[in-house]
C-alpha atoms as a PDB file:
ATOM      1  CA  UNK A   1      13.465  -5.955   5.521  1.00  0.00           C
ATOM      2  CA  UNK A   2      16.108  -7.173   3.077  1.00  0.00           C
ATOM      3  CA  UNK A   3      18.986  -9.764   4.502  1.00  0.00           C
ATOM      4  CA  UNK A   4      21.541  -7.478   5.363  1.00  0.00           C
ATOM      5  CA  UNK A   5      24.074 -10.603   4.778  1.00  0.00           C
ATOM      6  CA  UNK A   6      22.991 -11.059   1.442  1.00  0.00           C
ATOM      7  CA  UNK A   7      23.276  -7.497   0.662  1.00  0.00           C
ATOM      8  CA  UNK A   8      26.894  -7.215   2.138  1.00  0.00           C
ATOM      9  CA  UNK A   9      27.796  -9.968  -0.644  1.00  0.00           C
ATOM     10  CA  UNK A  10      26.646  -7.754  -3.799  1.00  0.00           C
ATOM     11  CA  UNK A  11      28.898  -6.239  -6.357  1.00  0.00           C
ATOM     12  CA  UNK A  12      27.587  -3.986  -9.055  1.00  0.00           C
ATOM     13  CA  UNK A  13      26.720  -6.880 -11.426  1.00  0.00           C
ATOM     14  CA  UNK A  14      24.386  -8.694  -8.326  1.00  0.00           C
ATOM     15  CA  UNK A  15      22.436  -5.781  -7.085  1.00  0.00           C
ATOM     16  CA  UNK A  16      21.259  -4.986 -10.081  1.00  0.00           C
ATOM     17  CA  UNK A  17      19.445  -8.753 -10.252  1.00  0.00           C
ATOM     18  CA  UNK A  18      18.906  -8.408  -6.307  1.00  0.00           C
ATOM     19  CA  UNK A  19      16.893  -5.013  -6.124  1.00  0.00           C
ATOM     20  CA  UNK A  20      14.860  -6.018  -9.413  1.00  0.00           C
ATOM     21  CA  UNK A  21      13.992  -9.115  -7.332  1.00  0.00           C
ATOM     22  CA  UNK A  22      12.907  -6.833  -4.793  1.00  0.00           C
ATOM     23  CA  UNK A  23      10.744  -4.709  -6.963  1.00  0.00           C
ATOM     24  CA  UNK A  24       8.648  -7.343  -8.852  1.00  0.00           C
ATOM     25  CA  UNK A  25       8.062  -8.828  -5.218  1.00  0.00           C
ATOM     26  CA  UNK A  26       6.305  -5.239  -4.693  1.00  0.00           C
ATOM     27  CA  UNK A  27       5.145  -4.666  -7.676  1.00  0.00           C
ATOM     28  CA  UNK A  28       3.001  -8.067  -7.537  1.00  0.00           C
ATOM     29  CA  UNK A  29       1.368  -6.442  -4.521  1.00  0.00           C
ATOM     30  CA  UNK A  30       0.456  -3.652  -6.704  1.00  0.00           C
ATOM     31  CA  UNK A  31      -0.892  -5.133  -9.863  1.00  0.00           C
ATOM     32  CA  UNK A  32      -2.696  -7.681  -8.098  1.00  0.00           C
ATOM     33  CA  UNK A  33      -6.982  -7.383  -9.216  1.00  0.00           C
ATOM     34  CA  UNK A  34      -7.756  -7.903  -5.353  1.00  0.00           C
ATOM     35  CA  UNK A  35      -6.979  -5.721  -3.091  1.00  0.00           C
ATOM     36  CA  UNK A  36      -4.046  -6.014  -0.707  1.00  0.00           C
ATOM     37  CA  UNK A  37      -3.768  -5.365   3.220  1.00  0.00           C
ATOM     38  CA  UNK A  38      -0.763  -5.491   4.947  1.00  0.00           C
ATOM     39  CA  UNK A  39      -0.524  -6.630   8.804  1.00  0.00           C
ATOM     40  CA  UNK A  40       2.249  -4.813  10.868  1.00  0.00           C
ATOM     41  CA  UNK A  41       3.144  -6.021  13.907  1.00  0.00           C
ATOM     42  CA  UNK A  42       6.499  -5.267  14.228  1.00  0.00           C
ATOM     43  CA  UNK A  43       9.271  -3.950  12.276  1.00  0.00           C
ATOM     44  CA  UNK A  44       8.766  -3.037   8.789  1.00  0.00           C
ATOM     45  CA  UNK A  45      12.251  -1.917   7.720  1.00  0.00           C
ATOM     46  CA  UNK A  46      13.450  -1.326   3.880  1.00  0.00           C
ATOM     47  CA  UNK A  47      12.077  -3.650   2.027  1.00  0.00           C
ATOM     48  CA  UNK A  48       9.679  -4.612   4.464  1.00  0.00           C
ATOM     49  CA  UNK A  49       8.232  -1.095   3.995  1.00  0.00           C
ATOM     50  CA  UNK A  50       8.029  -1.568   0.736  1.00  0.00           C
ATOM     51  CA  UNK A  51       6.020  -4.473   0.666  1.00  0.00           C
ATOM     52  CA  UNK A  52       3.512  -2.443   3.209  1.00  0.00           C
ATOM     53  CA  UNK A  53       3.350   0.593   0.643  1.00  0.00           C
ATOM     54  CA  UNK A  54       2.769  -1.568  -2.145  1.00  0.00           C
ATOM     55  CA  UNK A  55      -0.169  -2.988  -0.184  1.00  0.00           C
ATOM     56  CA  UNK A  56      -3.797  -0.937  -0.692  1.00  0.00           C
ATOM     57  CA  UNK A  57      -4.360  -0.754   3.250  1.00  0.00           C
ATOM     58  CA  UNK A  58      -2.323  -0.714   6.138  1.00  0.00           C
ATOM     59  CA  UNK A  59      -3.331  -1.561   9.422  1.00  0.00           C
ATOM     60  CA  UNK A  60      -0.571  -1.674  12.622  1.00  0.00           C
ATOM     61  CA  UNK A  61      -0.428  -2.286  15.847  1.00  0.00           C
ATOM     62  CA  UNK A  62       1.088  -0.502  18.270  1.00  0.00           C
ATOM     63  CA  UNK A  63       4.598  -1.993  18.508  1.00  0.00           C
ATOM     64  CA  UNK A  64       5.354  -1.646  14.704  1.00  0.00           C
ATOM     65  CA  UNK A  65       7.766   0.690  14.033  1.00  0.00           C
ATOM     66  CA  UNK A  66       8.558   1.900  10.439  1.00  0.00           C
ATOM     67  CA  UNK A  67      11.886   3.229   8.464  1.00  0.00           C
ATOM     68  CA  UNK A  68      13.979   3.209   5.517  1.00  0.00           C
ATOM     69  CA  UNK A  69      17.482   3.028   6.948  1.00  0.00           C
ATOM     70  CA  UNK A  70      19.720   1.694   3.830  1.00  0.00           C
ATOM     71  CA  UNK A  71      21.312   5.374   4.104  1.00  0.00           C
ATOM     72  CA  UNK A  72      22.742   3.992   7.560  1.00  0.00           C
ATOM     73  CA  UNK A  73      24.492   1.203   5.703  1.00  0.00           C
ATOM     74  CA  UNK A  74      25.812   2.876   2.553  1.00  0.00           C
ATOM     75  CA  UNK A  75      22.899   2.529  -0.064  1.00  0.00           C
ATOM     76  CA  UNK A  76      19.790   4.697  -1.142  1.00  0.00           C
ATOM     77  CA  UNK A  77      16.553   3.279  -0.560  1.00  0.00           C
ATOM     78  CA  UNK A  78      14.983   2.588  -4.474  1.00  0.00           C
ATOM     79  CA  UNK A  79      12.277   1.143  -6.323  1.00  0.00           C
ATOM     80  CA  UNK A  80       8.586   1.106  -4.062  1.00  0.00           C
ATOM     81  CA  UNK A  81      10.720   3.847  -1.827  1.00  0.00           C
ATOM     82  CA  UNK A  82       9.264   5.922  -5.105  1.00  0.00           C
ATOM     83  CA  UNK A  83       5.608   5.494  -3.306  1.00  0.00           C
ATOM     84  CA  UNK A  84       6.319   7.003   0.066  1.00  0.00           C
ATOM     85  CA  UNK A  85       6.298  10.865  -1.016  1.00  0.00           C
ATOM     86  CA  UNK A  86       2.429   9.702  -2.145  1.00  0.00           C
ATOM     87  CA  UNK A  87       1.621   9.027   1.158  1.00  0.00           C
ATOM     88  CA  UNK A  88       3.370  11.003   3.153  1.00  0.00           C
ATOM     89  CA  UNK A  89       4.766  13.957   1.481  1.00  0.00           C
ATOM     90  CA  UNK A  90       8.191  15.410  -0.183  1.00  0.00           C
ATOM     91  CA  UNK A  91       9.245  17.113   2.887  1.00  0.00           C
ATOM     92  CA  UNK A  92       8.446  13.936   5.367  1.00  0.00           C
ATOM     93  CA  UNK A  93       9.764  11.433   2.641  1.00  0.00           C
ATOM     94  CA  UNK A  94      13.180  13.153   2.452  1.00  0.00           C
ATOM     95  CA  UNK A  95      13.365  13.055   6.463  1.00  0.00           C
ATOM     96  CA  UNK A  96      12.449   9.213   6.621  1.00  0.00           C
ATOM     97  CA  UNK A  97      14.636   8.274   3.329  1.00  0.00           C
ATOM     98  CA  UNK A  98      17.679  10.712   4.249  1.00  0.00           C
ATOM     99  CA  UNK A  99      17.786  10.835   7.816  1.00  0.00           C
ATOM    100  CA  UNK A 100      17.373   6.466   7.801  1.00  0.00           C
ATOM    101  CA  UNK A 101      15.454   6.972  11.031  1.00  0.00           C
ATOM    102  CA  UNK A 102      12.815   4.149  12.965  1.00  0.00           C
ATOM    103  CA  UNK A 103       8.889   6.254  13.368  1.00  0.00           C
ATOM    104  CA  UNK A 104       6.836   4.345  15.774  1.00  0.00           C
ATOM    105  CA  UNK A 105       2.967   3.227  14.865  1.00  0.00           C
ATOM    106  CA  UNK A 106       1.480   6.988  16.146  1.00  0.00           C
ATOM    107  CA  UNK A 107       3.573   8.827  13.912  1.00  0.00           C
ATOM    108  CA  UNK A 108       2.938   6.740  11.174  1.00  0.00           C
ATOM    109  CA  UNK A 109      -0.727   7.400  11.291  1.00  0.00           C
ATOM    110  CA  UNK A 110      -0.510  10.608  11.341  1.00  0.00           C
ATOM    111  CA  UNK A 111       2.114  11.106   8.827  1.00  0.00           C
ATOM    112  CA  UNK A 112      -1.011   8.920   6.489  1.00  0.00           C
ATOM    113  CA  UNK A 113       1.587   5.979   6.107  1.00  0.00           C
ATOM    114  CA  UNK A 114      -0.674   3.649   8.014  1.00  0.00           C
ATOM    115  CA  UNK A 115      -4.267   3.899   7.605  1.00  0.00           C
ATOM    116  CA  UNK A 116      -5.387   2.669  11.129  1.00  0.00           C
ATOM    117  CA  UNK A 117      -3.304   1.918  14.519  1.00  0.00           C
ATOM    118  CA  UNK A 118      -4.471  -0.622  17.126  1.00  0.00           C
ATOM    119  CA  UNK A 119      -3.093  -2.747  20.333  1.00  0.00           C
ATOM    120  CA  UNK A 120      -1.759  -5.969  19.073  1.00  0.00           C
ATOM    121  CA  UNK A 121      -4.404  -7.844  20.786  1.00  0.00           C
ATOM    122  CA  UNK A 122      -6.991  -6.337  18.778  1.00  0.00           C
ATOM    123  CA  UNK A 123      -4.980  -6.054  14.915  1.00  0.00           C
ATOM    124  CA  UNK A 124      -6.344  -9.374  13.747  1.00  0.00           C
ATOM    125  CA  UNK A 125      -9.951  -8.038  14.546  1.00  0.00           C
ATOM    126  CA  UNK A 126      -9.313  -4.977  12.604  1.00  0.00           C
ATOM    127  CA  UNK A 127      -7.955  -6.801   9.584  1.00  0.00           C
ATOM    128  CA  UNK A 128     -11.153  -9.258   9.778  1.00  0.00           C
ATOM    129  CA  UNK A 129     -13.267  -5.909   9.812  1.00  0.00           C
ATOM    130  CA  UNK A 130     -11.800  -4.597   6.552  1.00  0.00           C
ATOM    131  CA  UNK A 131     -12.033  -7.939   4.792  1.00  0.00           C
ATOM    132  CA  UNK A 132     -15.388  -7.722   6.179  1.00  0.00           C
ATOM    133  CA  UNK A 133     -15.966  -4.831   4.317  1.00  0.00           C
ATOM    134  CA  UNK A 134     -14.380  -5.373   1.468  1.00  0.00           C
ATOM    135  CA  UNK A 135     -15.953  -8.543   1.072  1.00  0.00           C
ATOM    136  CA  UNK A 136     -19.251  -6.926   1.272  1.00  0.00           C
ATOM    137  CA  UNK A 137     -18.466  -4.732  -1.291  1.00  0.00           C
ATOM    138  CA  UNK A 138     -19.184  -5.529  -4.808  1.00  0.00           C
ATOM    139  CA  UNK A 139     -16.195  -7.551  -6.120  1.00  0.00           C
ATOM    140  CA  UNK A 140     -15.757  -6.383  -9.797  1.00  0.00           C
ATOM    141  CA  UNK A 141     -16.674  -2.347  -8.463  1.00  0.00           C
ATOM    142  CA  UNK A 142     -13.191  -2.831  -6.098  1.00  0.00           C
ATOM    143  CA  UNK A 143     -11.425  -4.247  -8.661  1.00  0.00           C
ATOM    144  CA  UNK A 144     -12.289  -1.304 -10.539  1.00  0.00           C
ATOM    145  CA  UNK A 145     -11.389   1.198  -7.806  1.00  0.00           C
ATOM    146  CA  UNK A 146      -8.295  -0.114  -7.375  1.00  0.00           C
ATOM    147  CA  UNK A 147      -7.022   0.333 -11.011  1.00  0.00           C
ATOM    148  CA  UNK A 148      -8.777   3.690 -10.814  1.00  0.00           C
ATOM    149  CA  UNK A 149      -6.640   4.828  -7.833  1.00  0.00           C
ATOM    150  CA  UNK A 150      -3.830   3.919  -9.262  1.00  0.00           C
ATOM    151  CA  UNK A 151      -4.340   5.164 -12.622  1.00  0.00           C
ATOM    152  CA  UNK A 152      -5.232   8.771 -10.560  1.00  0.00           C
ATOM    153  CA  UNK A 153      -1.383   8.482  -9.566  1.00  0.00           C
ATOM    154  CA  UNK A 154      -0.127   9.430 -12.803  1.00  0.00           C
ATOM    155  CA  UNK A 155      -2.786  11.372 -14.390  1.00  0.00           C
ATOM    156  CA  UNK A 156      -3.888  14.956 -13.867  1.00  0.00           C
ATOM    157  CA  UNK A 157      -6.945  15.951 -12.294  1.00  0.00           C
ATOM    158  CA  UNK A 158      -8.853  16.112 -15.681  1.00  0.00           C
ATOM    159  CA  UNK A 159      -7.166  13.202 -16.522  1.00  0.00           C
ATOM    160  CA  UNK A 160      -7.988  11.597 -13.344  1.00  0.00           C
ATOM    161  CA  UNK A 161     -11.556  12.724 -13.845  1.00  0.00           C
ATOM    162  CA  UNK A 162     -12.636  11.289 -17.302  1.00  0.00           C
ATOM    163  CA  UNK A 163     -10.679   8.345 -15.786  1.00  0.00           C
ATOM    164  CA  UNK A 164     -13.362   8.094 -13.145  1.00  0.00           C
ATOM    165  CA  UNK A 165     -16.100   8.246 -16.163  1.00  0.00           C
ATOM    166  CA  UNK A 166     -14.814   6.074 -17.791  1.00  0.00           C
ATOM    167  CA  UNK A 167     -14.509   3.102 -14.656  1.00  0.00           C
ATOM    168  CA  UNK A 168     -18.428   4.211 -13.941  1.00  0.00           C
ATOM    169  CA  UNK A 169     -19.386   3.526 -17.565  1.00  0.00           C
ATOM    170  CA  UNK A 170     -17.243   0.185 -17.050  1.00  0.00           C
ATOM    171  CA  UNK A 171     -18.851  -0.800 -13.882  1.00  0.00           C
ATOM    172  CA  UNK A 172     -21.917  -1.745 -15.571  1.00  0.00           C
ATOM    173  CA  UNK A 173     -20.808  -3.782 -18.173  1.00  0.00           C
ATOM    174  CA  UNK A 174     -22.172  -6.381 -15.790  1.00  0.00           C
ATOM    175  CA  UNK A 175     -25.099  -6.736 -13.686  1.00  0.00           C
ATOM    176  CA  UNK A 176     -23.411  -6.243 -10.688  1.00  0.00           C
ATOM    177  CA  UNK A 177     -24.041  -2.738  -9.815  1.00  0.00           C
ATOM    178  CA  UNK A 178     -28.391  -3.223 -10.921  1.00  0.00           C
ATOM    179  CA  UNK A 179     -27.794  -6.457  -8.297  1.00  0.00           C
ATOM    180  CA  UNK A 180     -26.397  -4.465  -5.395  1.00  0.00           C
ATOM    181  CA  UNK A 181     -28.115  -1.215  -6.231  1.00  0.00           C
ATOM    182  CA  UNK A 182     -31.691  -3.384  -6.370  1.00  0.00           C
ATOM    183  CA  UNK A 183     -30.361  -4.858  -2.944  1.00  0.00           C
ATOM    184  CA  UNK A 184     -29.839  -1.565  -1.384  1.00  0.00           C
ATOM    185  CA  UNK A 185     -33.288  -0.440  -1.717  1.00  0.00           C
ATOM    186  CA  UNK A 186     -35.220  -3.324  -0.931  1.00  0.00           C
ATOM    187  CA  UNK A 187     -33.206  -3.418   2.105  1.00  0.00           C
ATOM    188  CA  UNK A 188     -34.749   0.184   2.384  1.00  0.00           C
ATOM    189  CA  UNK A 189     -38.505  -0.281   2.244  1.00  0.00           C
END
């Protein structure tokens, strides 16, 4: 999370520059081609949970505990906050942001803020299987999905839809999907 120090010291004028800080930080995640996974092992508080919702993938182990506590200390929790109703819901969103309150590893999975839960001793394994995978996958088609899910955000279903079209039409602008495609079923015979 955020330096609770450093926040103490802002006036109006400064936390205006500090929480924009804090957003393109996030936001970085987000509009980066590749996609991102975040590694929790611990807390992620505030701002640490809004690097981990920026992120594509989460993965935690069991000791990480989640929460957006800034209520608890006088302030609303802003900016990437925005993303947590995607993931978990209006009516679990409002608990988490107005009640400021920690939600171990368990009840982050099945709330769909974490994507997988595993003991600390085997987290690094997990990441290395979804790099795995996602290294396997063909590198321009994830590039692709990721703008596509995030253009889905915003956009209507029949938005989201000819969206989707449109990223398929894209996708073989190269040769990439005739390479892995060709790939696939010579691997089959």
């Amino acid at each position: 999370g955020a330096n609770i120090t450093d926040m103490a010291a802002l006036d109006r004028a400064s936390a205006r520059e500090y929480i924009e800080l804090v957003h393109r930080t996030c936001d970085c995640l987000r509009k980066l081609p590749a996609p991102v996974v975040a590694r929790i092992d611990g807390y992620a508080l505030g701002a640490g949970l809004e690097v981990a919702v920026s992120s594509d993938l989460r993965v935690a182990s069991t000791r990480a505990r989640f929460g957006m506590p800034e209520v608890r200390v006088g302030i609303p929790s802003v900016v990437e906050a925005a993303l947590i109703p995607r993931l978990i819901g209006f009516g679990r969103a409002r608990e988490m942001l107005m009640l400021g309150e920690t939600i171990d590893a368990e009840t982050a999975l099945r709330f769909g803020l974490v994507e997988r839960v595993v003991a600390p001793e085997a987290l690094d394994r997990e990441i290395e299987k979804i790099l795995d995978s996602l290294l396997a996958a063909g590198p321009r088609a994830v590039r692709i999905q990721k703008r596509l899910v995030q253009e889905w955000e915003n956009l209507p279903a029949d938005k989201a839809v000819a969206a989707g079209i449109e990223a398929f039409v894209r996708a073989f602008e190269t040769d990439e999907p005739k390479r892995m495609l060709g790939a696939f079923l010579n691997r089959k015979r």
